[in-house]
C-alpha atoms as a PDB file:
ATOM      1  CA  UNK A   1      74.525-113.839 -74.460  1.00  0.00           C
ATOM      2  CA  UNK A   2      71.032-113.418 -73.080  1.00  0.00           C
ATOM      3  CA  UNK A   3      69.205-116.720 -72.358  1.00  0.00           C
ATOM      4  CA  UNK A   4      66.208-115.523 -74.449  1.00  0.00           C
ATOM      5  CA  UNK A   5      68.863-115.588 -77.678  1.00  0.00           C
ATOM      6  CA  UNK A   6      69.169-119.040 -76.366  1.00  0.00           C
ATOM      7  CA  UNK A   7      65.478-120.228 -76.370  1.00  0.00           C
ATOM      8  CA  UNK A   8      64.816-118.696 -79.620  1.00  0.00           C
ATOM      9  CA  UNK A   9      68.207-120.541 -81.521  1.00  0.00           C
ATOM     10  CA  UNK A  10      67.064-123.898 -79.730  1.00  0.00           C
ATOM     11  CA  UNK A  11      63.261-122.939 -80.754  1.00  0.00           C
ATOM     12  CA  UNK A  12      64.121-122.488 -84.307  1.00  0.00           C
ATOM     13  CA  UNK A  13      66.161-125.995 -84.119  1.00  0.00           C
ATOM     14  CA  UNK A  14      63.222-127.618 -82.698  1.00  0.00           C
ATOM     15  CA  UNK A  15      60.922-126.200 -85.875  1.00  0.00           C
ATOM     16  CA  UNK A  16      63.316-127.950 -88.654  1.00  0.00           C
ATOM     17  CA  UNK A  17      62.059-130.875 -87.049  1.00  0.00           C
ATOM     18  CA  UNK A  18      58.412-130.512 -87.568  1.00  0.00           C
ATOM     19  CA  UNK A  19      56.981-132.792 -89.719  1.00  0.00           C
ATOM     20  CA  UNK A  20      55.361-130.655 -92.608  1.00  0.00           C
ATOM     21  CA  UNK A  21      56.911-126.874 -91.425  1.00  0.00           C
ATOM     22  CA  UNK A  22      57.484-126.379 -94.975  1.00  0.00           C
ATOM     23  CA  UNK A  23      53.883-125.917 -95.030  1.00  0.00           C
ATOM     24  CA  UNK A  24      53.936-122.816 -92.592  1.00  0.00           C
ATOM     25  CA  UNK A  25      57.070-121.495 -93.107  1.00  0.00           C
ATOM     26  CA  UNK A  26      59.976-121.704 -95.153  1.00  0.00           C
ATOM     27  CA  UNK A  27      62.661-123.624 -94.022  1.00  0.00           C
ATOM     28  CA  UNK A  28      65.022-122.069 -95.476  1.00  0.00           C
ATOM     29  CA  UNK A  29      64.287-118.906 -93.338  1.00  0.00           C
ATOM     30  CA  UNK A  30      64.713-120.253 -90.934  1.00  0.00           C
ATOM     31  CA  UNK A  31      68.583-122.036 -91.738  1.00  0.00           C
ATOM     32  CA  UNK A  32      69.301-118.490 -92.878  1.00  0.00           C
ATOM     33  CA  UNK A  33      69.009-116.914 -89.537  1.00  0.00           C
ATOM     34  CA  UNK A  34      70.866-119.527 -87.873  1.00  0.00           C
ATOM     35  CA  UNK A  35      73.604-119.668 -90.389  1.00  0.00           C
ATOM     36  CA  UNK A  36      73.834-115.622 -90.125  1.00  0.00           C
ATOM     37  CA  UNK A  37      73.314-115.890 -86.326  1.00  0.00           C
ATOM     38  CA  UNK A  38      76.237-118.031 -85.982  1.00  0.00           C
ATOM     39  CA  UNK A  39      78.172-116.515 -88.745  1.00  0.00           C
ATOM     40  CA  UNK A  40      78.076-113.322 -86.959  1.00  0.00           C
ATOM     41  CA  UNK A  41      79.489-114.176 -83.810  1.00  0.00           C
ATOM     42  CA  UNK A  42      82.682-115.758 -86.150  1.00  0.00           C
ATOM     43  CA  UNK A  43      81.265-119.482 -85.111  1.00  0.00           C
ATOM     44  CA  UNK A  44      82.224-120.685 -88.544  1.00  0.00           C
ATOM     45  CA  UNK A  45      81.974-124.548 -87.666  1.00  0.00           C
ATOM     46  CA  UNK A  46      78.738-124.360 -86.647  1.00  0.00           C
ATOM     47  CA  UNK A  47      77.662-121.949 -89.447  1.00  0.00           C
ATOM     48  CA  UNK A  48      78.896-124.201 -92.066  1.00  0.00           C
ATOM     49  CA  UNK A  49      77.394-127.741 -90.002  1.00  0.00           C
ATOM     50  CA  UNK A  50      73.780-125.683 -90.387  1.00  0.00           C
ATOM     51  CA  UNK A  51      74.876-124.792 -94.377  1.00  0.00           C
ATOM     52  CA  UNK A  52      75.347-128.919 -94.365  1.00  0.00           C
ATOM     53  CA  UNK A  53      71.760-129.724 -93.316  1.00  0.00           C
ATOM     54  CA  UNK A  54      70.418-126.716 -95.506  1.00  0.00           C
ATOM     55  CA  UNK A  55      71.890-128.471 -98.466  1.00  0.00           C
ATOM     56  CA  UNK A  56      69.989-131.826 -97.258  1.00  0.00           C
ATOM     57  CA  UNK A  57      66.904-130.067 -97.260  1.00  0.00           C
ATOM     58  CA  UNK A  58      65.946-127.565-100.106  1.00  0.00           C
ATOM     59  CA  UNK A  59      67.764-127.184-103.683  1.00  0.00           C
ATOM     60  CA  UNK A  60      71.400-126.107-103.983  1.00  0.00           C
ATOM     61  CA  UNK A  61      70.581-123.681-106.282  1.00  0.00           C
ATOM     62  CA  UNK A  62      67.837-122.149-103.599  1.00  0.00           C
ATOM     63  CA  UNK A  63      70.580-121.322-100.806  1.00  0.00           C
ATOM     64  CA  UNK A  64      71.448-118.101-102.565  1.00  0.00           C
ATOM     65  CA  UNK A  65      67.794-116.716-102.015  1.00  0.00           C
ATOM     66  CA  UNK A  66      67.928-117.426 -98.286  1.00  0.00           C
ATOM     67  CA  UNK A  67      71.990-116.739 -97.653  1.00  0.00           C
ATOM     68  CA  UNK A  68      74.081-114.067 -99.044  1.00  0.00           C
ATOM     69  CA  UNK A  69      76.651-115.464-101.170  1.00  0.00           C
ATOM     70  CA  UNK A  70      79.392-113.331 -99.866  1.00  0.00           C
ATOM     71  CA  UNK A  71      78.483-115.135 -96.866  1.00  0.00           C
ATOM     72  CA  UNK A  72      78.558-118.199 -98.548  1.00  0.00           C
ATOM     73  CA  UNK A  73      82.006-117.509 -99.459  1.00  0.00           C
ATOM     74  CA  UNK A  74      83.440-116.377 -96.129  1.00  0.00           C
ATOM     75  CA  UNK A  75      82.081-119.287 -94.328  1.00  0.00           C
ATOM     76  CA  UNK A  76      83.699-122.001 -97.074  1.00  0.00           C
ATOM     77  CA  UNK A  77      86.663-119.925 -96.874  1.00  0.00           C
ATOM     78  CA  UNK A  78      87.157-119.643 -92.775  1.00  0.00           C
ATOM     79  CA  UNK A  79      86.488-123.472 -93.164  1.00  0.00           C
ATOM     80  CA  UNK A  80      89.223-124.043 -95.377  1.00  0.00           C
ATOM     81  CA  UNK A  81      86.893-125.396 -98.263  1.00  0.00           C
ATOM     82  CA  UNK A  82      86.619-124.256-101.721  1.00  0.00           C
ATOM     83  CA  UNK A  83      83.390-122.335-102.499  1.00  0.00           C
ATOM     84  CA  UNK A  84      81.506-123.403-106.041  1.00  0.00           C
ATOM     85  CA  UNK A  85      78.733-121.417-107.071  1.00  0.00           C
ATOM     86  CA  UNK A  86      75.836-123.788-107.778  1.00  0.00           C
ATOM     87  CA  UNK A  87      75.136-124.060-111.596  1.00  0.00           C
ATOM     88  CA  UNK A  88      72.040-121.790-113.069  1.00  0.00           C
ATOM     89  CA  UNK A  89      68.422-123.065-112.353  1.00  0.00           C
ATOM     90  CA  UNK A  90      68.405-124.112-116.156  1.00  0.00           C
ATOM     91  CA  UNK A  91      65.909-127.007-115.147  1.00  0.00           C
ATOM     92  CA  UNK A  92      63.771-125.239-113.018  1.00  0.00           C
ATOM     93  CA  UNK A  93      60.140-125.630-113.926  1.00  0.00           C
ATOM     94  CA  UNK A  94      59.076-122.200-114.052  1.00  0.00           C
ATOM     95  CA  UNK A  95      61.788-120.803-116.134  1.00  0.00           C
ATOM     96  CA  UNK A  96      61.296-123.787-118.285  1.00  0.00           C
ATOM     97  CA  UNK A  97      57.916-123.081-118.909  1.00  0.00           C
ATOM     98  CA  UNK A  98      58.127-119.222-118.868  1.00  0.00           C
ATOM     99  CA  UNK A  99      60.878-119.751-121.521  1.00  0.00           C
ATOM    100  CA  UNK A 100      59.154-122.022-123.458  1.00  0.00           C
ATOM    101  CA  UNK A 101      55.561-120.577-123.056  1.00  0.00           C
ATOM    102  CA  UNK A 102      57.620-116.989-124.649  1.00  0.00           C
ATOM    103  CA  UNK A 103      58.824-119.275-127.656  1.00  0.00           C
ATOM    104  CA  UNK A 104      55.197-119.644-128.333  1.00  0.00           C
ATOM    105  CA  UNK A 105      53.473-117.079-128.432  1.00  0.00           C
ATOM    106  CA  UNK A 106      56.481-115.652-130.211  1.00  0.00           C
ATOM    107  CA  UNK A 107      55.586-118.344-133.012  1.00  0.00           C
ATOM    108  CA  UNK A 108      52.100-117.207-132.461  1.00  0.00           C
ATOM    109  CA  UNK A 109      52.871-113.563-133.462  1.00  0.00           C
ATOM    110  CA  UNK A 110      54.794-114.704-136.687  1.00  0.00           C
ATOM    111  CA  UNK A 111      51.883-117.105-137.730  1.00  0.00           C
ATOM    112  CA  UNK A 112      49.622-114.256-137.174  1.00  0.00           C
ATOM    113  CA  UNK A 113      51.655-111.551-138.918  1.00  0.00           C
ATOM    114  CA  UNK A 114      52.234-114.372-141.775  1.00  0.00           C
ATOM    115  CA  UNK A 115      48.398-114.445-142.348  1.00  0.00           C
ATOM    116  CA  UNK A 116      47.833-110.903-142.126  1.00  0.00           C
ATOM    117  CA  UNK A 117      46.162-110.336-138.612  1.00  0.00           C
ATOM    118  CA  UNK A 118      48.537-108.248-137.717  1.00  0.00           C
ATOM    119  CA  UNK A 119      49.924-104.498-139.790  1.00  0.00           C
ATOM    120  CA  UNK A 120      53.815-104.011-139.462  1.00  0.00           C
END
């Protein structure tokens, strides 16, 4: 392993601990190449340790956007842990609202065909 592989995996350690990084970067970029980093050279314990802190810091239901969830599943499963999917974003605000903003103007469209602005 080449020392500059190294400096960069202690570099990107170093940046979860910035105060505010979330504000240049997303974090969870960065816990994604060190899970996949370590993942990759079959260092499962330390894969699923950096999956731990992951979990601490962003929404469960975010990991799959920054880790593969085959991935996922391999590294429960080398650890001897069951894998559970994380439920649905059902309370995330912008499906919330994108649902709910839909619903509307759906009601809008009916209101309007009711009163005759719009022809069928």
């Amino acid at each position: 392993m080449s020392e500059n592989t190294e400096d960069g995996l202690r570099d990107l350690q170093q940046l979860l601990q910035v105060e505010n990084i979330g504000m240049a970067i997303r974090i969870g970029d960065i816990y994604s190449l060190l899970i996949e980093y370590h993942a990759n050279r079959q260092r499962w314990k330390q894969a699923y340790t950096i999956l731990e802190e992951m979990r601490q810091s962003i929404p469960e239901t975010s990991i799959v956007y920054y880790v593969n969830q085959s991935l996922l599943i391999a590294i429960h499963q080398k650890m001897g842990i069951e894998y559970k999917a994380p439920a649905a974003r059902q309370a995330d605000g912008y499906a919330s609202a994108a649902k709910q903003s839909s619903n509307e103007n759906d009601d809008d469209i009916r209101d309007n065909v009711d009163f005759g602005t719009y022809d069928d």
